[in-house]
Protein backbone atom coordinates (compact mmCIF):
# COMPACT_ATOMS: atom_id res chain seq x y z
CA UNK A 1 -36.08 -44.79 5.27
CA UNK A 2 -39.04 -43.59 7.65
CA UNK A 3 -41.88 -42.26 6.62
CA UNK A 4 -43.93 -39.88 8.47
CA UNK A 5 -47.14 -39.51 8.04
CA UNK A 6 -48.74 -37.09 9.92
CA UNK A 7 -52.73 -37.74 10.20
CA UNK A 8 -55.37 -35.95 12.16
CA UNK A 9 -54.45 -37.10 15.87
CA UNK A 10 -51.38 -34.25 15.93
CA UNK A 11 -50.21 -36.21 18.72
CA UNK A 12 -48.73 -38.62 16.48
CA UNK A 13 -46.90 -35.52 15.02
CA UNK A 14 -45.51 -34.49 18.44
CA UNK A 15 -44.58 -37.62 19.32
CA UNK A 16 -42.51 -38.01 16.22
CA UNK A 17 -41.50 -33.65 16.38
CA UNK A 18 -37.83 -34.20 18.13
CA UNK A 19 -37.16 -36.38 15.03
CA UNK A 20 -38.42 -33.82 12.48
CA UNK A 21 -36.36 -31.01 14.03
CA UNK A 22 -32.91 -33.93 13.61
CA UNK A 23 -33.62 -33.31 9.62
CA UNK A 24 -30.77 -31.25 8.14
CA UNK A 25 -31.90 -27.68 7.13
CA UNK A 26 -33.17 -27.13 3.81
CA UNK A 27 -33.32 -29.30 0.88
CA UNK A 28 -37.49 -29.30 1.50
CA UNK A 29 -40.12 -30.15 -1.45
CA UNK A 30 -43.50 -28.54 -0.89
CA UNK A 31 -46.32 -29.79 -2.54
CA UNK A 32 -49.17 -28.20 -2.14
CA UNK A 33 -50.20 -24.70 -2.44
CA UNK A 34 -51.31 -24.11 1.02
CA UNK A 35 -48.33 -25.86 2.17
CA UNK A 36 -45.65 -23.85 0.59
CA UNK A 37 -47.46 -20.77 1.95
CA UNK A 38 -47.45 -22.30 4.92
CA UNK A 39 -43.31 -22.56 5.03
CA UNK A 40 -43.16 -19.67 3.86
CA UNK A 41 -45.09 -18.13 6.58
CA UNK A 42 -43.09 -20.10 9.12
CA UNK A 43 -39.88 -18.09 7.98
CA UNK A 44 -38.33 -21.29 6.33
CA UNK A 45 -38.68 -20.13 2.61
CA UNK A 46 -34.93 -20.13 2.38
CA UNK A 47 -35.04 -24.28 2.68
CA UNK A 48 -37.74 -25.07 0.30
CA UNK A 49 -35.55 -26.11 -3.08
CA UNK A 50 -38.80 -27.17 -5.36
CA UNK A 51 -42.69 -26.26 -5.14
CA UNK A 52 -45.66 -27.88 -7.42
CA UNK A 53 -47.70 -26.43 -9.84
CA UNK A 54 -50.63 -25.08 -7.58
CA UNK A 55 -47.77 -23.07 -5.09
CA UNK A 56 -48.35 -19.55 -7.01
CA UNK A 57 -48.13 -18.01 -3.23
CA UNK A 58 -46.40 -15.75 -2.03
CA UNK A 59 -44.76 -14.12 -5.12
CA UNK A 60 -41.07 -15.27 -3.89
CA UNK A 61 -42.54 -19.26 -4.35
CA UNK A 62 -42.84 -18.80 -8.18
CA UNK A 63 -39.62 -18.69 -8.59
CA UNK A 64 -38.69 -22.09 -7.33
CA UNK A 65 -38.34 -25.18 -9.66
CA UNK A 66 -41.68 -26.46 -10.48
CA UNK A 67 -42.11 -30.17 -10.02
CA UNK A 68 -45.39 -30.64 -11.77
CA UNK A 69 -49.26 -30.79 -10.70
CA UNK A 70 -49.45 -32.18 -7.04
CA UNK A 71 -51.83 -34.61 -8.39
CA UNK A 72 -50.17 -36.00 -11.29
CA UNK A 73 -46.76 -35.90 -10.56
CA UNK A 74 -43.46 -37.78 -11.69
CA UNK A 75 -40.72 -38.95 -9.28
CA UNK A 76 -38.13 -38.20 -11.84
CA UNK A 77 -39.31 -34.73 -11.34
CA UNK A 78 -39.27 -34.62 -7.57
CA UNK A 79 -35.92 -36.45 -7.04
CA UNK A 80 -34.38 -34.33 -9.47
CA UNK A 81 -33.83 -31.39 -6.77
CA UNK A 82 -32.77 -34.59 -3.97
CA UNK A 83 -34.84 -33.23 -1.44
CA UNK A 84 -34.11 -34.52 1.99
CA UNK A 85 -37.74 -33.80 3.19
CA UNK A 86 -40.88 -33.96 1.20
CA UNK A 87 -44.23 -32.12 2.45
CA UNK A 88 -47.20 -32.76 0.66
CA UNK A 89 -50.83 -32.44 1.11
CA UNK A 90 -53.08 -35.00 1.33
CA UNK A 91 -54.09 -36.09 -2.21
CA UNK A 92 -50.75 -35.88 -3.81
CA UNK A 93 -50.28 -38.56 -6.04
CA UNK A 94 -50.40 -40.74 -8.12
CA UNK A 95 -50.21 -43.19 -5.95
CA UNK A 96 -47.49 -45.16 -8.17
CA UNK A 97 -44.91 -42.21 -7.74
CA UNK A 98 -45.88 -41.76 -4.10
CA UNK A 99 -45.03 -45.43 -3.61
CA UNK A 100 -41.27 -45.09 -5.92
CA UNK A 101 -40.94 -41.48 -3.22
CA UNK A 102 -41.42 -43.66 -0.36
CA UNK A 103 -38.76 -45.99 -1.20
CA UNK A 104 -36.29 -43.39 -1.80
CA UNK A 105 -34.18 -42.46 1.28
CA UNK A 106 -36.59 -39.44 1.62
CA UNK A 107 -38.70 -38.54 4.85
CA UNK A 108 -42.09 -37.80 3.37
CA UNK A 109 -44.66 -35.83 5.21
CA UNK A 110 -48.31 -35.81 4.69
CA UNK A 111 -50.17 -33.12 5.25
CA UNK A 112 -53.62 -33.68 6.68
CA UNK A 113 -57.00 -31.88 4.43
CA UNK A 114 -59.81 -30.54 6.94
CA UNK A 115 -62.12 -27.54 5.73
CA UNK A 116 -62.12 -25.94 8.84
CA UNK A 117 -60.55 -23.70 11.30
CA UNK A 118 -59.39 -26.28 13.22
CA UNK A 119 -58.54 -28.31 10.20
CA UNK A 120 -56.03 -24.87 9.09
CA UNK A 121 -54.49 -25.29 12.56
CA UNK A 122 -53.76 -28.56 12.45
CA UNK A 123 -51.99 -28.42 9.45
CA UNK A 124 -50.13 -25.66 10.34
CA UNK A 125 -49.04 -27.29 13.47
CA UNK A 126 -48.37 -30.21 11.05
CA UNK A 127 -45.71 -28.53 8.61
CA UNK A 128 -44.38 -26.98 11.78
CA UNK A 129 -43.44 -30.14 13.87
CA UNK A 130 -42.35 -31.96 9.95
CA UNK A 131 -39.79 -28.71 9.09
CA UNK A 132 -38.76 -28.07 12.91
CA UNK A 133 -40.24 -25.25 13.84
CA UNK A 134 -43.25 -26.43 16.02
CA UNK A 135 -43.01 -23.12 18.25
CA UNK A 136 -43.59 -20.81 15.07
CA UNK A 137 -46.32 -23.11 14.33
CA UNK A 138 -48.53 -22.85 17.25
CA UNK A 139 -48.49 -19.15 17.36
CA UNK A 140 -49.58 -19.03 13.51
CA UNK A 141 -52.17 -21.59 14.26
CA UNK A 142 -53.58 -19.72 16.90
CA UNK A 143 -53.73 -16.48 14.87
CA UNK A 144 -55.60 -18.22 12.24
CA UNK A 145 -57.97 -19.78 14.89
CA UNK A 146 -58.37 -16.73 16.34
CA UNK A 147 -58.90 -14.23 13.15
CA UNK A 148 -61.43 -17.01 11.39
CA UNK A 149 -63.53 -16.97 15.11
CA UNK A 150 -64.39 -13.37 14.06
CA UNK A 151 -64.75 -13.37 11.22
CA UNK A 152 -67.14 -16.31 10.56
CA UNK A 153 -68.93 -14.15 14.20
CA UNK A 154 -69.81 -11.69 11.90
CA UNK A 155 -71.41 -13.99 9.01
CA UNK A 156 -73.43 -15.41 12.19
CA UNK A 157 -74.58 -12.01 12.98
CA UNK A 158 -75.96 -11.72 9.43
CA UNK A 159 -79.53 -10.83 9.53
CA UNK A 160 -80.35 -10.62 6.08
CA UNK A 161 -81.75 -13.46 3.67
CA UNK A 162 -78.61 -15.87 2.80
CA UNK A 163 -77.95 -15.96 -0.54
CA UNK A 164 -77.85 -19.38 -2.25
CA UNK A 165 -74.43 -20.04 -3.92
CA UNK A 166 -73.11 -22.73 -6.49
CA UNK A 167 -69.46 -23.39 -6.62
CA UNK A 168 -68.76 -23.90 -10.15
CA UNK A 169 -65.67 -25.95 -11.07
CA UNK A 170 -65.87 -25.69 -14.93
CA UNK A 171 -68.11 -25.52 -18.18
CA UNK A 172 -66.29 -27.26 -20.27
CA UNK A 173 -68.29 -28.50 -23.19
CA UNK A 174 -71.44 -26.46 -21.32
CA UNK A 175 -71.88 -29.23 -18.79
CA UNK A 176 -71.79 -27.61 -15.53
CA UNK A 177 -69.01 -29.53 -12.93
CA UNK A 178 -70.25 -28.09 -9.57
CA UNK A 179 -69.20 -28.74 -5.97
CA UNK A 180 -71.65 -30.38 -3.42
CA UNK A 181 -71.43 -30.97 0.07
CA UNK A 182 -68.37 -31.57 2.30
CA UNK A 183 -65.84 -29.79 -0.23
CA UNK A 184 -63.71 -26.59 0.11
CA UNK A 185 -65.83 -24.62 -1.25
CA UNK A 186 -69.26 -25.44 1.21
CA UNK A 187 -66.92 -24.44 3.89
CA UNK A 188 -65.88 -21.22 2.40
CA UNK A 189 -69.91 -20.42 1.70
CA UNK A 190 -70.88 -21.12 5.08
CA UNK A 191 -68.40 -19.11 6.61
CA UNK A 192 -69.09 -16.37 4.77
CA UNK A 193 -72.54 -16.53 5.57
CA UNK A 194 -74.51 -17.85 3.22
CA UNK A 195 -76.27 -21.06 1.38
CA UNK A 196 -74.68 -23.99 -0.58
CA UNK A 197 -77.13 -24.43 -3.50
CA UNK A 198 -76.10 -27.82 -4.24
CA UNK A 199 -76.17 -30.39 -1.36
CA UNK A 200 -77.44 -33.34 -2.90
CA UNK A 201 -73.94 -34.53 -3.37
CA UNK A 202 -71.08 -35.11 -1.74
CA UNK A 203 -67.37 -33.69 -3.73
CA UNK A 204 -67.40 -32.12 -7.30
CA UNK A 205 -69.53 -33.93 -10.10
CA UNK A 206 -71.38 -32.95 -13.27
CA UNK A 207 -75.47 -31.61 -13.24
CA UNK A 208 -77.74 -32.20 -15.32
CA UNK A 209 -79.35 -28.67 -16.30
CA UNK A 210 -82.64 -29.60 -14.86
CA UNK A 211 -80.41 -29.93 -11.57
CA UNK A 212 -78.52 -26.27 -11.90
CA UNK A 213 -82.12 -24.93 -12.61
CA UNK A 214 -83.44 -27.05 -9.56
CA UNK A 215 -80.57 -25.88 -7.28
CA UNK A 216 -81.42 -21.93 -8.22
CA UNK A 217 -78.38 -20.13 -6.92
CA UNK A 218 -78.33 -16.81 -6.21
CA UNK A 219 -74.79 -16.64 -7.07
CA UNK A 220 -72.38 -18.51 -9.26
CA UNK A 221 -68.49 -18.67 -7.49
CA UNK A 222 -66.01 -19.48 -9.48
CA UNK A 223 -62.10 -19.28 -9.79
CA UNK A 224 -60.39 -17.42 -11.53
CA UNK A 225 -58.39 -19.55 -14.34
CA UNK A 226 -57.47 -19.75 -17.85
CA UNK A 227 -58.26 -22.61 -20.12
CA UNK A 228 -60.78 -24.79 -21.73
CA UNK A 229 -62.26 -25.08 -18.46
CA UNK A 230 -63.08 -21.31 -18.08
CA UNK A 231 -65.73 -19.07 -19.13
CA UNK A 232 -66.38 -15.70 -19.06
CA UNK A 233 -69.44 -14.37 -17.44
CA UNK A 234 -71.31 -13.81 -20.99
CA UNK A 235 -70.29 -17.39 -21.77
CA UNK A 236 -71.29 -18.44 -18.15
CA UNK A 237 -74.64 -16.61 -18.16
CA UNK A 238 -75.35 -17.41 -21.63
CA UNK A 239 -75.96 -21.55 -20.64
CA UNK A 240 -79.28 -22.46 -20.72
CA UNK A 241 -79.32 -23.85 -17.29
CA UNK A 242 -77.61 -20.83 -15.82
CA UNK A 243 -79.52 -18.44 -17.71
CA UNK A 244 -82.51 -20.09 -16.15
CA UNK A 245 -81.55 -19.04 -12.49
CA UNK A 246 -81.64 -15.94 -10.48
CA UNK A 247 -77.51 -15.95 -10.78
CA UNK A 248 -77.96 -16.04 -14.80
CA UNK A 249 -80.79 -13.62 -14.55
CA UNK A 250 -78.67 -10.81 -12.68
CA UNK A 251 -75.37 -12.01 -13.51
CA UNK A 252 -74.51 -12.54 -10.60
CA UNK A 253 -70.81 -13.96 -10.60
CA UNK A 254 -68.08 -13.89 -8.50
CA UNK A 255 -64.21 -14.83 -9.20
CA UNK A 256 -61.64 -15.26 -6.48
CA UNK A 257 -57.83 -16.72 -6.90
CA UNK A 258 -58.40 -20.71 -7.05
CA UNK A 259 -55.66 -20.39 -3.85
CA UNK A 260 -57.03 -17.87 -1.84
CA UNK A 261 -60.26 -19.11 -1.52
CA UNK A 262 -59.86 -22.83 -1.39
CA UNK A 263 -56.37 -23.17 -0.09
CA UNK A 264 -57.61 -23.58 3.96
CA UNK A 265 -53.89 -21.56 5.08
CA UNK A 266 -52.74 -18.51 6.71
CA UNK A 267 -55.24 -16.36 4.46
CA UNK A 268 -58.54 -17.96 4.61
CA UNK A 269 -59.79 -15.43 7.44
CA UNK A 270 -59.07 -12.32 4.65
CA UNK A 271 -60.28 -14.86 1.94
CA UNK A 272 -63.66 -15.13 3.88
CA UNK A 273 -63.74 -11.58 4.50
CA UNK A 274 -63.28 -10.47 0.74
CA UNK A 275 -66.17 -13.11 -0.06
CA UNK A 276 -68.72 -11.77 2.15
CA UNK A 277 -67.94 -8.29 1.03
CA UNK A 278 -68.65 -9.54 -2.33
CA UNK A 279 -71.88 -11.07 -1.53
CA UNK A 280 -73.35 -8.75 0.59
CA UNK A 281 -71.25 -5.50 0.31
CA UNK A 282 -69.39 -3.71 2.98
C-alpha cells in the first residue's frame, strides 16, 4: 500500500495526480471539516461514504456516518465503512491509529494546514489531484484566490482605528484559553482588518488574568458551541479579567460557526466579510 502524502510543494501532488485519478470512484473518508466541504464543492459528494465529527458542512455531509473527532479517532471506526481513499487534514490523529490506517491497503491523503489564501488554494488543489478531479480544483482555487484578494483590499482600505481582538477558545473553569500568534484565528483578524490582542504567543494556551487585562481587547471572538467549554456573554463578561477590558466593559462579543470562520475553505472570503461587518458595521 502507497501512501500519499501531499505536503506544501503541490508539485509532489501533480507528480503523483495520474495515480490519484487510477483510484476507483467513491468509497472516500473525509476527515476534516474543510475537507469534506471541499469534496463537496468539487461535485464528488456522491463518493464520500464517512465524514468526522467537525464535517457539519454543507447540510447534505451530516448525514454521512460519523467516524469520530479528527483528532482522536479509532481505526475500527474508519475501516468500518472500507474506504478505498482516506483524505484528512493535517493534524488528524492519533498518531497510533494513523500508523494501524497506513498499514491497511488504504491510500491515505494528507491534507496540507496554511492560514492563508494561498494556503486555501493549495489545499484545494490538494483534494483535487487526491479524488481526481484536479481541473475542478484549479478553477475553485482560483475563485477563492481571487474573492479573498478583495476582500482582505477592502480591510486594507480601512481608515479607521483597528480594533484589538482576542480569540477566545474556552472558559472553562474561568481560565481564559486564548489564541496567539500564527493560528487560524490571527489570520482571520487580520484579514478582516483589525488587531490580534494577544501576540506574545505562538498557538492556543491559557492567560493569566493579569495577561487578558494586559492584552485589552476591544473585542472578544468566539465560536459558537455548546458545552462546558462555552459561556454566554453574561458569563463571559462577568470574569474578572474580561470585565476589566474595554470588550467586558461594552460587551463587546462576537460568535461565528467554529467552521466558517476557522475552516480556511471555499467560504472564508464570505466568512471574512461577515466578520468585518460585525466589527465595524456595513
Amino acid at each position: 500500500m502507497m501512501r500519499r502524502v501531499l505536503g506544501l510543494a503541490l508539485c509532489a501532488a501533480v507528480t503523483a495526480g495520474s495515480a490519484f485519478a487510477q483510484t476507483k470512484p467513491g468509497g472516500i473518508v473525509a476527515l476534516g471539516g474543510s475537507v469534506t466541504e471541499i469534496i463537496f464543492a468539487l461535485g464528488a459528494s456522491d463518493r464520500v461514504v464517512a465524514r468526522d465529527s467537525t464535517s457539519t458542512y454543507p447540510r447534505d455531509a451530516q448525514a454521512l456516518p460519523d467516524v469520530g473527532y479528527m483528532r482522536a479517532l479509532s481505526p475500527e471506526g474508519v475501516l468500518s465503512v472500507d474506504p478505498q481513499l482516506i483524505v484528512a487534514e493535517e493534524g488528524a490523529g492519533p498518531p497510533e491509529t494513523i500508523a494501524v490506517l497506513n498499514a491497511a491497503n488504504i491510500d491515505f491523503v494528507t491534507v496540507p494546514e496554511r492560514f492563508s489564501p494561498e494556503g486555501i488554494a493549495t489545499k484545494v488543489r490538494v483534494v483535487g489531484e487526491a479524488i481526481g478531479e484536479p481541473a475542478k480544483a484549479r478553477v475553485l482555487a482560483n475563485r477563492i484566490v481571487t474573492e479573498l484578494a478583495a476582500v482582505t483590499a477592502k480591510s486594507r482600505d480601512w481608515t479607521g482605528e483597528k480594533r484589538r481582538v482576542m480569540f477566545v477558545l474556552s472558559t472553562q473553569g474561568g481560565r481564559i484559553m486564548a489564541s496567539g500568534a500564527e493560528t487560524a484565528p490571527a489570520s482571520m483578524i487580520a484579514m478582516a482588518g483589525a488587531q490580534n490582542a494577544v501576540t506574545a504567543f505562538e498557538g492556543y494556551k491559557p492567560m493569566t488574568d493579569e495577561a487578558v487585562i494586559a492584552a485589552a481587547p476591544d473585542v472578544i471572538l468566539m465560536m459558537e458551541r455548546e458545552g462546558t467549554h462555552d459561556s454566554t456573554v453574561d458569563e463571559l463578561v462577568a470574569l474578572p479579567s474580561i470585565a476589566s477590558t474595554p470588550a467586558g466593559r461594552d460587551r463587546a462579543v462576537i460568535r461565528m460557526d467554529g467552521l466558517y470562520l476557522l475552516g480556511f475553505g471555499p467560504r472564508t472570503a464570505a466568512a471574512v466579510t461577515d466578520l468585518r461587518a460585525a466589527l465595524y458595521g456595513g
